[in-house]
PDB file of N, CA and C in Angstrom:
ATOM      1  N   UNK A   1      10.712  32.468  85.664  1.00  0.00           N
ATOM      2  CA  UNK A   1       9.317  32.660  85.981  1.00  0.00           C
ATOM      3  C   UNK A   1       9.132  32.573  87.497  1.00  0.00           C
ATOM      4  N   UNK A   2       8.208  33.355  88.215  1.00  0.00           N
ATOM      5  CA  UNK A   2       8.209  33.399  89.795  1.00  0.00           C
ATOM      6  C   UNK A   2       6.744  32.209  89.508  1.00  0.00           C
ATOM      7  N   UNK A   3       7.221  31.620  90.418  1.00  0.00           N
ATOM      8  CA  UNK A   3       6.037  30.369  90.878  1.00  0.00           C
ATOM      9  C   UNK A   3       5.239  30.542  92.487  1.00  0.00           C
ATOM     10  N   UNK A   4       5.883  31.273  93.255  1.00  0.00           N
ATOM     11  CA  UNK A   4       5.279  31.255  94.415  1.00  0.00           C
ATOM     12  C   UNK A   4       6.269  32.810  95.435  1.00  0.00           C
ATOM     13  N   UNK A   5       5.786  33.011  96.546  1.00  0.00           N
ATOM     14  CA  UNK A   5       5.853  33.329  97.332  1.00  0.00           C
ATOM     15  C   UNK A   5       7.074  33.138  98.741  1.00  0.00           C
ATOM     16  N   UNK A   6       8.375  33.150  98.590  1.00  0.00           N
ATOM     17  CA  UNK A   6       8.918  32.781  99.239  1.00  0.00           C
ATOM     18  C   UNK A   6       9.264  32.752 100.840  1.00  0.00           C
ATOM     19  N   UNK A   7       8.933  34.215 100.975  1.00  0.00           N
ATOM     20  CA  UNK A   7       8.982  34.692 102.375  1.00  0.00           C
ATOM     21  C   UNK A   7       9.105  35.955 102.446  1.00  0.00           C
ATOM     22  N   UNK A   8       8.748  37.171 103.477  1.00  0.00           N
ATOM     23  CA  UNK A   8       8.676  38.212 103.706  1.00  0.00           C
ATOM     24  C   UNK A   8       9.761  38.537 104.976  1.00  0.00           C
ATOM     25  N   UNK A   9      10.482  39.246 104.818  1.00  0.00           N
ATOM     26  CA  UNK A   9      11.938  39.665 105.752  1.00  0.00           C
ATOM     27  C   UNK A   9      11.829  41.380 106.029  1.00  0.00           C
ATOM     28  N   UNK A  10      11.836  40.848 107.553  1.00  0.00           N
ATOM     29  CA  UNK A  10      11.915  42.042 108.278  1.00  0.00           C
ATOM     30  C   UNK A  10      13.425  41.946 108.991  1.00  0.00           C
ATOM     31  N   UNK A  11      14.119  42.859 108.867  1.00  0.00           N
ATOM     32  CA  UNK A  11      15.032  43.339 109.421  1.00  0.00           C
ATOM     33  C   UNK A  11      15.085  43.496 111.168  1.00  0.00           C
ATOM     34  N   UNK A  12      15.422  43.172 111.614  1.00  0.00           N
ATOM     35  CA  UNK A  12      15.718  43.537 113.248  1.00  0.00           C
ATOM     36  C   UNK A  12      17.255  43.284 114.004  1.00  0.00           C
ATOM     37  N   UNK A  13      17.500  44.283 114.817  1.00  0.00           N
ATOM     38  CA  UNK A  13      18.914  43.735 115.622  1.00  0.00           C
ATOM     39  C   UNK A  13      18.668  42.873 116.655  1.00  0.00           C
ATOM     40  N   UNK A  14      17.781  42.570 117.365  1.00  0.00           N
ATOM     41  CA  UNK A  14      17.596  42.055 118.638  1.00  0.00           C
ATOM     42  C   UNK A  14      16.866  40.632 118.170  1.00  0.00           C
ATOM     43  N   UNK A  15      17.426  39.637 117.219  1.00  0.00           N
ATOM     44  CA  UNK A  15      15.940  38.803 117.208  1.00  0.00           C
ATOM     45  C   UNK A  15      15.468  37.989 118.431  1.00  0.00           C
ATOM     46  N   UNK A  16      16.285  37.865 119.317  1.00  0.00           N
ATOM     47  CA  UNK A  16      15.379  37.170 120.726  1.00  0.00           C
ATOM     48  C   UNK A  16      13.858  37.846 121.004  1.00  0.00           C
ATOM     49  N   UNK A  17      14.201  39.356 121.025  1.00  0.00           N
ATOM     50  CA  UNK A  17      13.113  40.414 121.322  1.00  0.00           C
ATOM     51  C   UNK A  17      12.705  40.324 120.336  1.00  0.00           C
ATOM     52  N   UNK A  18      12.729  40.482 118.885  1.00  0.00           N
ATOM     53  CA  UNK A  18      11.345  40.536 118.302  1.00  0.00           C
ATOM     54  C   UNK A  18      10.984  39.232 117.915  1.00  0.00           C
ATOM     55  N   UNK A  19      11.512  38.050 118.132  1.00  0.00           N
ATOM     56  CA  UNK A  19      10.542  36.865 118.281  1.00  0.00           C
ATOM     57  C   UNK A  19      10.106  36.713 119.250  1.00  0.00           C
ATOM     58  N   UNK A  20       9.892  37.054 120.568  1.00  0.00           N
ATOM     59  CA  UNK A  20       8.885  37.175 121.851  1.00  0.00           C
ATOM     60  C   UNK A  20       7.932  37.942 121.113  1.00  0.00           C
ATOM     61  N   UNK A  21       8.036  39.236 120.403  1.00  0.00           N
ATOM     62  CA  UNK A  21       6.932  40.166 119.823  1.00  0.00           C
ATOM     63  C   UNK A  21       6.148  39.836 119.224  1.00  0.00           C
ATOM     64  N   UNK A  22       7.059  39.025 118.233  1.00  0.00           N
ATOM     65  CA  UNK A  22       5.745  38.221 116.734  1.00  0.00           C
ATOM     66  C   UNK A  22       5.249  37.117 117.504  1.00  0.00           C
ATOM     67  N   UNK A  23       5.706  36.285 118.136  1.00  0.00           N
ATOM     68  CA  UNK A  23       5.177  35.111 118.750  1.00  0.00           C
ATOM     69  C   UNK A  23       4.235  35.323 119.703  1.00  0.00           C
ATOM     70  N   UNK A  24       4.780  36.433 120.878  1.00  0.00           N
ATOM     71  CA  UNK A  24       3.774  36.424 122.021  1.00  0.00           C
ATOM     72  C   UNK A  24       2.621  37.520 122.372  1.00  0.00           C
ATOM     73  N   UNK A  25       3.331  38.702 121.506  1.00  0.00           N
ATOM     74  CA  UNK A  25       2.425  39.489 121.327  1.00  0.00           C
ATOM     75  C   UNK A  25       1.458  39.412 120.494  1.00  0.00           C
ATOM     76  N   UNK A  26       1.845  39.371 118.896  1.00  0.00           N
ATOM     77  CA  UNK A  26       1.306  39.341 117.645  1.00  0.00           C
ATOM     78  C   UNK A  26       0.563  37.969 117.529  1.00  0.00           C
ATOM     79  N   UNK A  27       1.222  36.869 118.109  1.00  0.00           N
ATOM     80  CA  UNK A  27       0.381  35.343 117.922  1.00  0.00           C
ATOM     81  C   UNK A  27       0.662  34.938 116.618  1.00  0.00           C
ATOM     82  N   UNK A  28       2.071  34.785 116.123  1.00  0.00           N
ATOM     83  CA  UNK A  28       2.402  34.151 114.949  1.00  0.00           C
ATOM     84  C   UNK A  28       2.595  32.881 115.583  1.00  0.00           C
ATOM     85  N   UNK A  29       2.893  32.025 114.512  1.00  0.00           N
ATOM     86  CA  UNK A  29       3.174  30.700 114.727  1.00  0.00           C
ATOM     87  C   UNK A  29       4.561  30.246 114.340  1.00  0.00           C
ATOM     88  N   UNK A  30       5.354  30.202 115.467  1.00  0.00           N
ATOM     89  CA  UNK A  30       6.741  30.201 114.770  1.00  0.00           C
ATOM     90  C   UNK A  30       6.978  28.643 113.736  1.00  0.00           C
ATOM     91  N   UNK A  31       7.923  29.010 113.120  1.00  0.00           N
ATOM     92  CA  UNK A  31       7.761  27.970 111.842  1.00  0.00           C
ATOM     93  C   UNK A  31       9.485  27.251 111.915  1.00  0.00           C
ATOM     94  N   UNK A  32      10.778  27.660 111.152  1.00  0.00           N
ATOM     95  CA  UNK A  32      11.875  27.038 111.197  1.00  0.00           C
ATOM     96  C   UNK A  32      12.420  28.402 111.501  1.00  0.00           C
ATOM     97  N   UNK A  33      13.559  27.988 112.282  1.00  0.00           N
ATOM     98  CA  UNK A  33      14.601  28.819 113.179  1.00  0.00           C
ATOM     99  C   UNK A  33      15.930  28.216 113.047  1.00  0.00           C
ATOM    100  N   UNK A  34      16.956  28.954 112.780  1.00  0.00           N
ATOM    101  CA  UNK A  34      18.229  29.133 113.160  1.00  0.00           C
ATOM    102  C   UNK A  34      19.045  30.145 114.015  1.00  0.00           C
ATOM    103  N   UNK A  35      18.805  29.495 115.366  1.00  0.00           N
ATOM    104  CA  UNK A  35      19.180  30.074 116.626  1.00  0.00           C
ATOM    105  C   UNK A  35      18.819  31.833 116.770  1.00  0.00           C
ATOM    106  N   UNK A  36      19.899  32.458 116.504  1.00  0.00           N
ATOM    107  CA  UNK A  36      19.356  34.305 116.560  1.00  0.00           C
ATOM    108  C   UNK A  36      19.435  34.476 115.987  1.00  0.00           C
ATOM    109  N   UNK A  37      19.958  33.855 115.011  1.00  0.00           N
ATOM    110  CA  UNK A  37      20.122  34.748 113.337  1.00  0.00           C
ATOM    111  C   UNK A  37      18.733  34.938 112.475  1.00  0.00           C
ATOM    112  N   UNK A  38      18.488  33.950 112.433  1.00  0.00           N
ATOM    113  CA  UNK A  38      17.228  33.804 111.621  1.00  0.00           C
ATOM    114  C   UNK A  38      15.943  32.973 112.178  1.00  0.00           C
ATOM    115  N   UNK A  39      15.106  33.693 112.605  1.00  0.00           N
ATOM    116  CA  UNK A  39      13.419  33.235 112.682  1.00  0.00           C
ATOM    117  C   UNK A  39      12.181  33.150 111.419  1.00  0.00           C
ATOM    118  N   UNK A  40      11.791  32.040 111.728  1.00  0.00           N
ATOM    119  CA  UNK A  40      10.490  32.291 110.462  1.00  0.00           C
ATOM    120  C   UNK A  40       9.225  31.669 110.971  1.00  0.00           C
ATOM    121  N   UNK A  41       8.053  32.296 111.043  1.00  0.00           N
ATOM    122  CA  UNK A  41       7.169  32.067 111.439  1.00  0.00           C
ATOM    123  C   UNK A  41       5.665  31.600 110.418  1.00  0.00           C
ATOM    124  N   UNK A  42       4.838  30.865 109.972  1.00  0.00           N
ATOM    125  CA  UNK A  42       4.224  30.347 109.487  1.00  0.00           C
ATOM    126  C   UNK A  42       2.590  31.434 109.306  1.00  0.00           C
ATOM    127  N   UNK A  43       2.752  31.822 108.339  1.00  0.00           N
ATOM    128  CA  UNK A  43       1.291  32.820 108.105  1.00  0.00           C
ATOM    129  C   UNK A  43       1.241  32.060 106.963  1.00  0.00           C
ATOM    130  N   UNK A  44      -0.239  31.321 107.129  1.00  0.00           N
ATOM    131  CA  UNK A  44      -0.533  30.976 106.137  1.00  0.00           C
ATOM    132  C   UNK A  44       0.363  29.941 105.184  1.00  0.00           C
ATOM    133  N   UNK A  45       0.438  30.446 103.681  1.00  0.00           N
ATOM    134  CA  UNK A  45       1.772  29.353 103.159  1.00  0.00           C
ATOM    135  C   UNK A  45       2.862  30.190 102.691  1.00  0.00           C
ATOM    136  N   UNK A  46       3.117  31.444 103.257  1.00  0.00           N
ATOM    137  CA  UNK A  46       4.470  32.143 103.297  1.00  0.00           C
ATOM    138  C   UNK A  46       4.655  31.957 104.556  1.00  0.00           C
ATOM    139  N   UNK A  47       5.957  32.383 104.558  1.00  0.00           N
ATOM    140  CA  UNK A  47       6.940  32.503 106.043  1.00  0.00           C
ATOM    141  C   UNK A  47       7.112  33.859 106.217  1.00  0.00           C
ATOM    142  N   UNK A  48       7.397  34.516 107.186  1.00  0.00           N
ATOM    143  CA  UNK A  48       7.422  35.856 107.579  1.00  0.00           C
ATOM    144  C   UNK A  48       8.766  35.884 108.196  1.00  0.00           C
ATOM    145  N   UNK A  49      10.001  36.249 108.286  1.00  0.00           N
ATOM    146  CA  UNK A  49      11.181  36.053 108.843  1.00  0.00           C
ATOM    147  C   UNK A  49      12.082  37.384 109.420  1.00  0.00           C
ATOM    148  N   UNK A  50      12.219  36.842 110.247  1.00  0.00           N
ATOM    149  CA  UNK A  50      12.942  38.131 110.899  1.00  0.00           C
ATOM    150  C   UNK A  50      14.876  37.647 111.319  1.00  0.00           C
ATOM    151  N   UNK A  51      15.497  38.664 110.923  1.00  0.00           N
ATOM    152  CA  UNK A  51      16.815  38.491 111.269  1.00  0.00           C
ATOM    153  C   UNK A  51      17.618  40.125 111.276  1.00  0.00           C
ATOM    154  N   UNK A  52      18.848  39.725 111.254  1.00  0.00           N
ATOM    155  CA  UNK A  52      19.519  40.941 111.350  1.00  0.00           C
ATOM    156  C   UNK A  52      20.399  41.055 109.899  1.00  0.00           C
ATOM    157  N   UNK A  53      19.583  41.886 109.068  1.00  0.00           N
ATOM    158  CA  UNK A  53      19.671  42.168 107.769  1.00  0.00           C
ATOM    159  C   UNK A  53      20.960  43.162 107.236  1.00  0.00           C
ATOM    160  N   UNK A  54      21.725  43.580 108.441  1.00  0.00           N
ATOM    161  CA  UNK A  54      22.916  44.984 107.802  1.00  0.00           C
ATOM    162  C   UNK A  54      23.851  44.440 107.381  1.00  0.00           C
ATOM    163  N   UNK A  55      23.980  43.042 107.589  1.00  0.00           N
ATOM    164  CA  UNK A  55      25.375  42.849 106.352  1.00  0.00           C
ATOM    165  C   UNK A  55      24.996  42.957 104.986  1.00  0.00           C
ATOM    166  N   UNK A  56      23.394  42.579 104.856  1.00  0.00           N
ATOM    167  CA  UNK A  56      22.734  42.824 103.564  1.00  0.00           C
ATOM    168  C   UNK A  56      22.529  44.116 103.074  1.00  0.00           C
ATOM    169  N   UNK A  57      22.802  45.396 104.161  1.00  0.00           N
ATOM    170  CA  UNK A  57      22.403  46.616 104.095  1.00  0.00           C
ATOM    171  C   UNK A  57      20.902  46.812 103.885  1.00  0.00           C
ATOM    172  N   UNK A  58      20.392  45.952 104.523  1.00  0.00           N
ATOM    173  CA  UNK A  58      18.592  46.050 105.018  1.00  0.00           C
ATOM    174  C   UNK A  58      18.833  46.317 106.833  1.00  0.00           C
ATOM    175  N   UNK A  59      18.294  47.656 106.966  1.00  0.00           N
ATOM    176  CA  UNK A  59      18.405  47.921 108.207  1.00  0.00           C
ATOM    177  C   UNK A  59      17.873  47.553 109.337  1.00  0.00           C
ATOM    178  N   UNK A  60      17.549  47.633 110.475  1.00  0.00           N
ATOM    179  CA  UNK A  60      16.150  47.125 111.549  1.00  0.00           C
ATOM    180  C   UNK A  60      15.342  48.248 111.815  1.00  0.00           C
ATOM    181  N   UNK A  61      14.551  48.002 111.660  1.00  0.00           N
ATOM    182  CA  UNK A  61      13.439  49.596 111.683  1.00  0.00           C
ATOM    183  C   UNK A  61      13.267  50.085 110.506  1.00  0.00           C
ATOM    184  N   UNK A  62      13.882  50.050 109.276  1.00  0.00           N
ATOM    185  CA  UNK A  62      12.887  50.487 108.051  1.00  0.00           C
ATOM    186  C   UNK A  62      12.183  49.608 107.530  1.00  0.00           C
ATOM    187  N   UNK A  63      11.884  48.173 107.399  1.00  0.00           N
ATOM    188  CA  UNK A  63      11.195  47.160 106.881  1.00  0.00           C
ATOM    189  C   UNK A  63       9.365  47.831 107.385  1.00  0.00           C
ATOM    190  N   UNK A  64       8.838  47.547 106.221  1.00  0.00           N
ATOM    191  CA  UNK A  64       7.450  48.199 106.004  1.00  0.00           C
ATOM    192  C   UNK A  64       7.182  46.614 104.671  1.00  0.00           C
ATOM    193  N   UNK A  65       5.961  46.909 104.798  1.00  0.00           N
ATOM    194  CA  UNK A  65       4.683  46.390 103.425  1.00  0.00           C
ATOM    195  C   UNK A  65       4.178  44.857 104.330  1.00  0.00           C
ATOM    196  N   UNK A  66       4.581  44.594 105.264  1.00  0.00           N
ATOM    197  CA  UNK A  66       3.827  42.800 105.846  1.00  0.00           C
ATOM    198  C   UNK A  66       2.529  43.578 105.815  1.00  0.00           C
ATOM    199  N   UNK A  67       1.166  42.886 105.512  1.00  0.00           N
ATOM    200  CA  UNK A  67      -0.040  43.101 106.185  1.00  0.00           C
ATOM    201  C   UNK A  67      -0.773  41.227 106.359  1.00  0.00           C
ATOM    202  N   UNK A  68      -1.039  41.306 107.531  1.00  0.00           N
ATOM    203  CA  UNK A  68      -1.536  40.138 108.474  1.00  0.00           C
ATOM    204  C   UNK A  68      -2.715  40.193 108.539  1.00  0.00           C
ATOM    205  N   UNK A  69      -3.669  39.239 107.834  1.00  0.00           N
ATOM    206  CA  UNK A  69      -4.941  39.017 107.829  1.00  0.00           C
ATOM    207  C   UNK A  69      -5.330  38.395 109.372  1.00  0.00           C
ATOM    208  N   UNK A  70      -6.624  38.926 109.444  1.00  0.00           N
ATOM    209  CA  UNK A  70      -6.938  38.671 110.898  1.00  0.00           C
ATOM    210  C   UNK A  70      -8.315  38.878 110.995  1.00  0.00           C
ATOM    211  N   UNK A  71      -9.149  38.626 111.833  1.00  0.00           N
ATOM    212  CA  UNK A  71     -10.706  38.035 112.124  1.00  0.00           C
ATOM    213  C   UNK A  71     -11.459  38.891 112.120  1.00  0.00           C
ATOM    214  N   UNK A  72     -10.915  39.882 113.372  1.00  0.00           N
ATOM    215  CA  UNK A  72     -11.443  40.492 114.144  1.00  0.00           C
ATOM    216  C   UNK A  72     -10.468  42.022 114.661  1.00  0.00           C
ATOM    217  N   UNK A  73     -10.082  42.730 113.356  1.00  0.00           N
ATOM    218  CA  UNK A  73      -9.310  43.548 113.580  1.00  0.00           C
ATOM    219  C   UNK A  73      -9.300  44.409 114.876  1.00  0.00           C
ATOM    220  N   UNK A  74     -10.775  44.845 115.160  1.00  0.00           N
ATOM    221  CA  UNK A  74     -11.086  45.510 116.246  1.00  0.00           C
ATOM    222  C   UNK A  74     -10.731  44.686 117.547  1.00  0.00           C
ATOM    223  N   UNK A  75     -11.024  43.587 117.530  1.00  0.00           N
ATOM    224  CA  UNK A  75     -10.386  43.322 119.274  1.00  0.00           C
ATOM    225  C   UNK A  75      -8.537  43.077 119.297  1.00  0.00           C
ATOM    226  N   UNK A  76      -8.206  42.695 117.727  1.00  0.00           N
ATOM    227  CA  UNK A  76      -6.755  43.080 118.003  1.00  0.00           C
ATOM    228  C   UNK A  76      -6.133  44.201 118.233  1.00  0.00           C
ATOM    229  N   UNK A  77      -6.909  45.210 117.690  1.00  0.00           N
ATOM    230  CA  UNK A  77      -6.188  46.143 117.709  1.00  0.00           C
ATOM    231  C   UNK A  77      -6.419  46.716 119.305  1.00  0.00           C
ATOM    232  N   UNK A  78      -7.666  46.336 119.866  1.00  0.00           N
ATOM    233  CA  UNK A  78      -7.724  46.968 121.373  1.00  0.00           C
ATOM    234  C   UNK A  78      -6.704  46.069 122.203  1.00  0.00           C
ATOM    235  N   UNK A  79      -6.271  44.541 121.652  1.00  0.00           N
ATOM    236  CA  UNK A  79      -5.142  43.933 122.825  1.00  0.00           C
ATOM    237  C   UNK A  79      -4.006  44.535 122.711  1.00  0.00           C
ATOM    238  N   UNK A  80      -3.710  44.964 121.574  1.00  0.00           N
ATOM    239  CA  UNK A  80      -2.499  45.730 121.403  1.00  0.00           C
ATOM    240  C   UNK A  80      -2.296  46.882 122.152  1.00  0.00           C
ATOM    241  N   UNK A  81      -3.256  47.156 121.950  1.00  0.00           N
ATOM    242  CA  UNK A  81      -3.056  48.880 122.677  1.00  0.00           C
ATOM    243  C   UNK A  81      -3.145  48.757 124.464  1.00  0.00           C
ATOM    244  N   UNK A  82      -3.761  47.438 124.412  1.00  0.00           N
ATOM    245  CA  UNK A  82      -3.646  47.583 126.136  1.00  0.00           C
ATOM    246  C   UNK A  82      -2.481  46.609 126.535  1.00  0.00           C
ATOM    247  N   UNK A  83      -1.598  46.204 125.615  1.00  0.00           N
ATOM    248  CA  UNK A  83       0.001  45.539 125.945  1.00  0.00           C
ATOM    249  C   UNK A  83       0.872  46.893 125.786  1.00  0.00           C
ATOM    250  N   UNK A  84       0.237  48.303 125.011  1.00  0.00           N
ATOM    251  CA  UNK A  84       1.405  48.946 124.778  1.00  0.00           C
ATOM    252  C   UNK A  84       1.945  49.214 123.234  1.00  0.00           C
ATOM    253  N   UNK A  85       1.340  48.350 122.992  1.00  0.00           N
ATOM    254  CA  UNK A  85       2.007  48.627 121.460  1.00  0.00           C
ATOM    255  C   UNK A  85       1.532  49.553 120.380  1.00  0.00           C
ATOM    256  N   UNK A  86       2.382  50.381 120.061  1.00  0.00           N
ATOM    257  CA  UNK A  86       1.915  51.475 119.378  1.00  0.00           C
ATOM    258  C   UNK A  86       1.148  50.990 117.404  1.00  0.00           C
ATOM    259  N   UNK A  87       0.105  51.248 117.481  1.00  0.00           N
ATOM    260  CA  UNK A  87      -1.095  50.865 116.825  1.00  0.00           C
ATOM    261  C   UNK A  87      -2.056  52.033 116.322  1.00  0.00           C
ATOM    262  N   UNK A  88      -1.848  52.082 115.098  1.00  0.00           N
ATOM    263  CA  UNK A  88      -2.900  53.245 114.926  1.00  0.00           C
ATOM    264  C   UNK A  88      -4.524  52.986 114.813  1.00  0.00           C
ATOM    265  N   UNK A  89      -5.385  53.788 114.681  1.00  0.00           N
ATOM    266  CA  UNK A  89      -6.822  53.720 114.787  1.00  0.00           C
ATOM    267  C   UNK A  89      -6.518  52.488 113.408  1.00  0.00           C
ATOM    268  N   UNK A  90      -8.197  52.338 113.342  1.00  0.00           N
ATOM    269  CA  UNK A  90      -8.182  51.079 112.156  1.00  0.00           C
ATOM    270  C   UNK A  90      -9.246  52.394 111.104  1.00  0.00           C
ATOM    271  N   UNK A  91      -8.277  51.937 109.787  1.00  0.00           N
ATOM    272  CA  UNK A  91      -9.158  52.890 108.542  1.00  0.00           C
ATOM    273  C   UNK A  91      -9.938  52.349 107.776  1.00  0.00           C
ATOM    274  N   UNK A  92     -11.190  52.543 107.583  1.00  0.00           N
ATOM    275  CA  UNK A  92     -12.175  51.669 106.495  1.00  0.00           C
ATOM    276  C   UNK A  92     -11.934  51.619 105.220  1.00  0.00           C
ATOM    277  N   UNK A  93     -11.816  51.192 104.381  1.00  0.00           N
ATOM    278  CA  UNK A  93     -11.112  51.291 102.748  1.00  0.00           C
ATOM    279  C   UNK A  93     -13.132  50.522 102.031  1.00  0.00           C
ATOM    280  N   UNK A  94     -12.802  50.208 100.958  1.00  0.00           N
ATOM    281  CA  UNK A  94     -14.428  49.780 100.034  1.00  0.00           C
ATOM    282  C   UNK A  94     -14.282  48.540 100.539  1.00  0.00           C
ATOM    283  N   UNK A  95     -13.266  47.825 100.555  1.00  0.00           N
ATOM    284  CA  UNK A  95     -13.259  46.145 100.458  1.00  0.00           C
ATOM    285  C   UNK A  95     -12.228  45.981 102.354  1.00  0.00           C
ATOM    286  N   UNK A  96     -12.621  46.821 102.860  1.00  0.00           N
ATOM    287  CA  UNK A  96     -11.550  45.952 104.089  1.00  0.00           C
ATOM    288  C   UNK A  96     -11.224  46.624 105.300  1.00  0.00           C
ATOM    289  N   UNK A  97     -10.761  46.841 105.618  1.00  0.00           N
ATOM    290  CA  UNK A  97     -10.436  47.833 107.048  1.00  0.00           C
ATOM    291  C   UNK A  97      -8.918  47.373 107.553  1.00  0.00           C
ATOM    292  N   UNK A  98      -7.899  48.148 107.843  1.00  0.00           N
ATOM    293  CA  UNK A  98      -6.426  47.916 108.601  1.00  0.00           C
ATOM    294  C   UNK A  98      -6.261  49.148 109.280  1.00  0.00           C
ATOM    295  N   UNK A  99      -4.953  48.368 110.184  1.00  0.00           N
ATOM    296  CA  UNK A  99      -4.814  49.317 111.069  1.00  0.00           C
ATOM    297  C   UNK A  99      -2.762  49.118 110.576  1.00  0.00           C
ATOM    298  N   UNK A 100      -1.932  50.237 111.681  1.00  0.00           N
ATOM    299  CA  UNK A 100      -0.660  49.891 111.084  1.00  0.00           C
ATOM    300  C   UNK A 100      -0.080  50.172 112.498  1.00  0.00           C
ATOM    301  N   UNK A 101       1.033  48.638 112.521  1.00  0.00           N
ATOM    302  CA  UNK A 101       1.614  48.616 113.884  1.00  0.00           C
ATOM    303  C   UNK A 101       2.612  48.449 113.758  1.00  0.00           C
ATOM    304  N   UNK A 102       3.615  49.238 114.944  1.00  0.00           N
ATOM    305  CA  UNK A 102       4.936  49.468 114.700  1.00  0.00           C
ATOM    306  C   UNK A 102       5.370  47.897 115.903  1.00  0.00           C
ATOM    307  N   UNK A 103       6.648  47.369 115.414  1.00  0.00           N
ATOM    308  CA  UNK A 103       6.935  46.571 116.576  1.00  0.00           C
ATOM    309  C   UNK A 103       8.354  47.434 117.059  1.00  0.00           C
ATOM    310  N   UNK A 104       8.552  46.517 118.331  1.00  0.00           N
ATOM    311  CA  UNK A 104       9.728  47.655 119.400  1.00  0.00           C
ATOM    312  C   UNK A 104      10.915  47.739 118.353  1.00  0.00           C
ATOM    313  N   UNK A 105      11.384  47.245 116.772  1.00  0.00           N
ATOM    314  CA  UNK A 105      12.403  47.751 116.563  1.00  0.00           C
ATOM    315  C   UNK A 105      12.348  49.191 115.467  1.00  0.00           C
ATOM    316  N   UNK A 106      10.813  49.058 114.870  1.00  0.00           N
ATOM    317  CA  UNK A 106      10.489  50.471 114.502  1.00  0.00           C
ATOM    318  C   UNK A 106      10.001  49.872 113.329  1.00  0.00           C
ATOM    319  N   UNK A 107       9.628  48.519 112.774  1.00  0.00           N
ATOM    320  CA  UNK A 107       9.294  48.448 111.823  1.00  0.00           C
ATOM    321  C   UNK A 107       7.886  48.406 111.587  1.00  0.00           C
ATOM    322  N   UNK A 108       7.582  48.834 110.570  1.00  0.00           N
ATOM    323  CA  UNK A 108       5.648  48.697 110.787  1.00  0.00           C
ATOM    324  C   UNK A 108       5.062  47.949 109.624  1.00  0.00           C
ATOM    325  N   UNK A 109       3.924  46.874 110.213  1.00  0.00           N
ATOM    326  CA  UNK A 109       3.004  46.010 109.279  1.00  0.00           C
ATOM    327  C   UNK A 109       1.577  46.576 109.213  1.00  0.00           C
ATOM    328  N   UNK A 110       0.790  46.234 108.585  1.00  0.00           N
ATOM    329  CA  UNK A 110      -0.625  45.914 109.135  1.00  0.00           C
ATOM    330  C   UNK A 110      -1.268  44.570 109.306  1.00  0.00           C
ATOM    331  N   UNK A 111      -2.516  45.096 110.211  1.00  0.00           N
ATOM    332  CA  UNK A 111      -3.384  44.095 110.466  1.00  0.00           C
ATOM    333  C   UNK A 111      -4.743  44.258 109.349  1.00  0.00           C
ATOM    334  N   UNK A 112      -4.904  43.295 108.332  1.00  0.00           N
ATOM    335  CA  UNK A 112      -6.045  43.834 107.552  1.00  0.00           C
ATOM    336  C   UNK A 112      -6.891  42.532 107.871  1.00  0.00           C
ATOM    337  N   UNK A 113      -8.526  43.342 107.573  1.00  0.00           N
ATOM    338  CA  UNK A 113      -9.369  42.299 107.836  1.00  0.00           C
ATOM    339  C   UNK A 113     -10.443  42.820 106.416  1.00  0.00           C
ATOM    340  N   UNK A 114     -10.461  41.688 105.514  1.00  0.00           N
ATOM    341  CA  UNK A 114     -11.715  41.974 104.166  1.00  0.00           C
ATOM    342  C   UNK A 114     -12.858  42.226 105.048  1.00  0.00           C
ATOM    343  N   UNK A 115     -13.726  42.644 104.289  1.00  0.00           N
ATOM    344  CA  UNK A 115     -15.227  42.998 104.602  1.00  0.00           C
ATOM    345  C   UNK A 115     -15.862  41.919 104.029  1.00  0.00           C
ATOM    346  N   UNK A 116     -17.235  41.468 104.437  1.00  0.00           N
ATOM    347  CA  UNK A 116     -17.841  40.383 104.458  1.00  0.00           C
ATOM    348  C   UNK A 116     -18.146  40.654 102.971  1.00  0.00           C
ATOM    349  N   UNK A 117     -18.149  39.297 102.104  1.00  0.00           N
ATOM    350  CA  UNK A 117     -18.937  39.326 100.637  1.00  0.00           C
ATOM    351  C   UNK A 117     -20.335  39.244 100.380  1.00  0.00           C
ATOM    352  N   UNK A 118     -21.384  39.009 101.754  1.00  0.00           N
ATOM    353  CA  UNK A 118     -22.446  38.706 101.837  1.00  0.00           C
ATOM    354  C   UNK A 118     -23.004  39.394 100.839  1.00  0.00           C
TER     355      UNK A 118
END
């Protein structure tokens, strides 16, 4: 039986560089680390982890499906774009609005933000 949520793994070759990305760009909260191999950063009560996945034959740059809840999608998505980081427009859906961002090793998440229940 699955009881919980273990962690979400993104693939990368460089993890020095993409933990500067998630940490300093993105504003994760790094969580437990083992040196370069493996990073994990604290969203919420999953971990989000990044390492270098090809002995597993998980590549760096195809990892897709993270989406990162966030406040204020619109001013993230304008800091992003003025650090550089490639970010698409944000799309309105019935219940929410995201946008989808690639980080420098090619992998892409979103940023989703619900719409108010008022």
């Amino acid at each position: 039986m699955v009881k919980d949520m273990a962690f979400i793994a993104y693939s990368v070759s460089d993890v020095p560089r993409a933990t500067a990305f998630y940490r300093d760009v993105i504003g994760l909260t790094p969580g437990q680390s083992f040196g370069d191999h493996w990073v994990e950063f604290n969203v919420g009560a999953t971990a989000f982890g990044i390492g270098d996945g090809t002995p597993l034959g998980f590549m760096p740059g195809q990892s897709t499906g993270a989406a990162f809840e966030v406040e204020d999608i619109t001013g993230m998505r304008e800091r992003l774009v003025q650090q550089g980081v490639a970010v698409s427009d944000v799309h309105p859906f019935p219940n929410c609005s995201a946008c989808f961002v690639t980080d420098p090793e090619g992998n892409r998440f979103a940023l989703h933000q619900l719409k108010s229940q008022a």
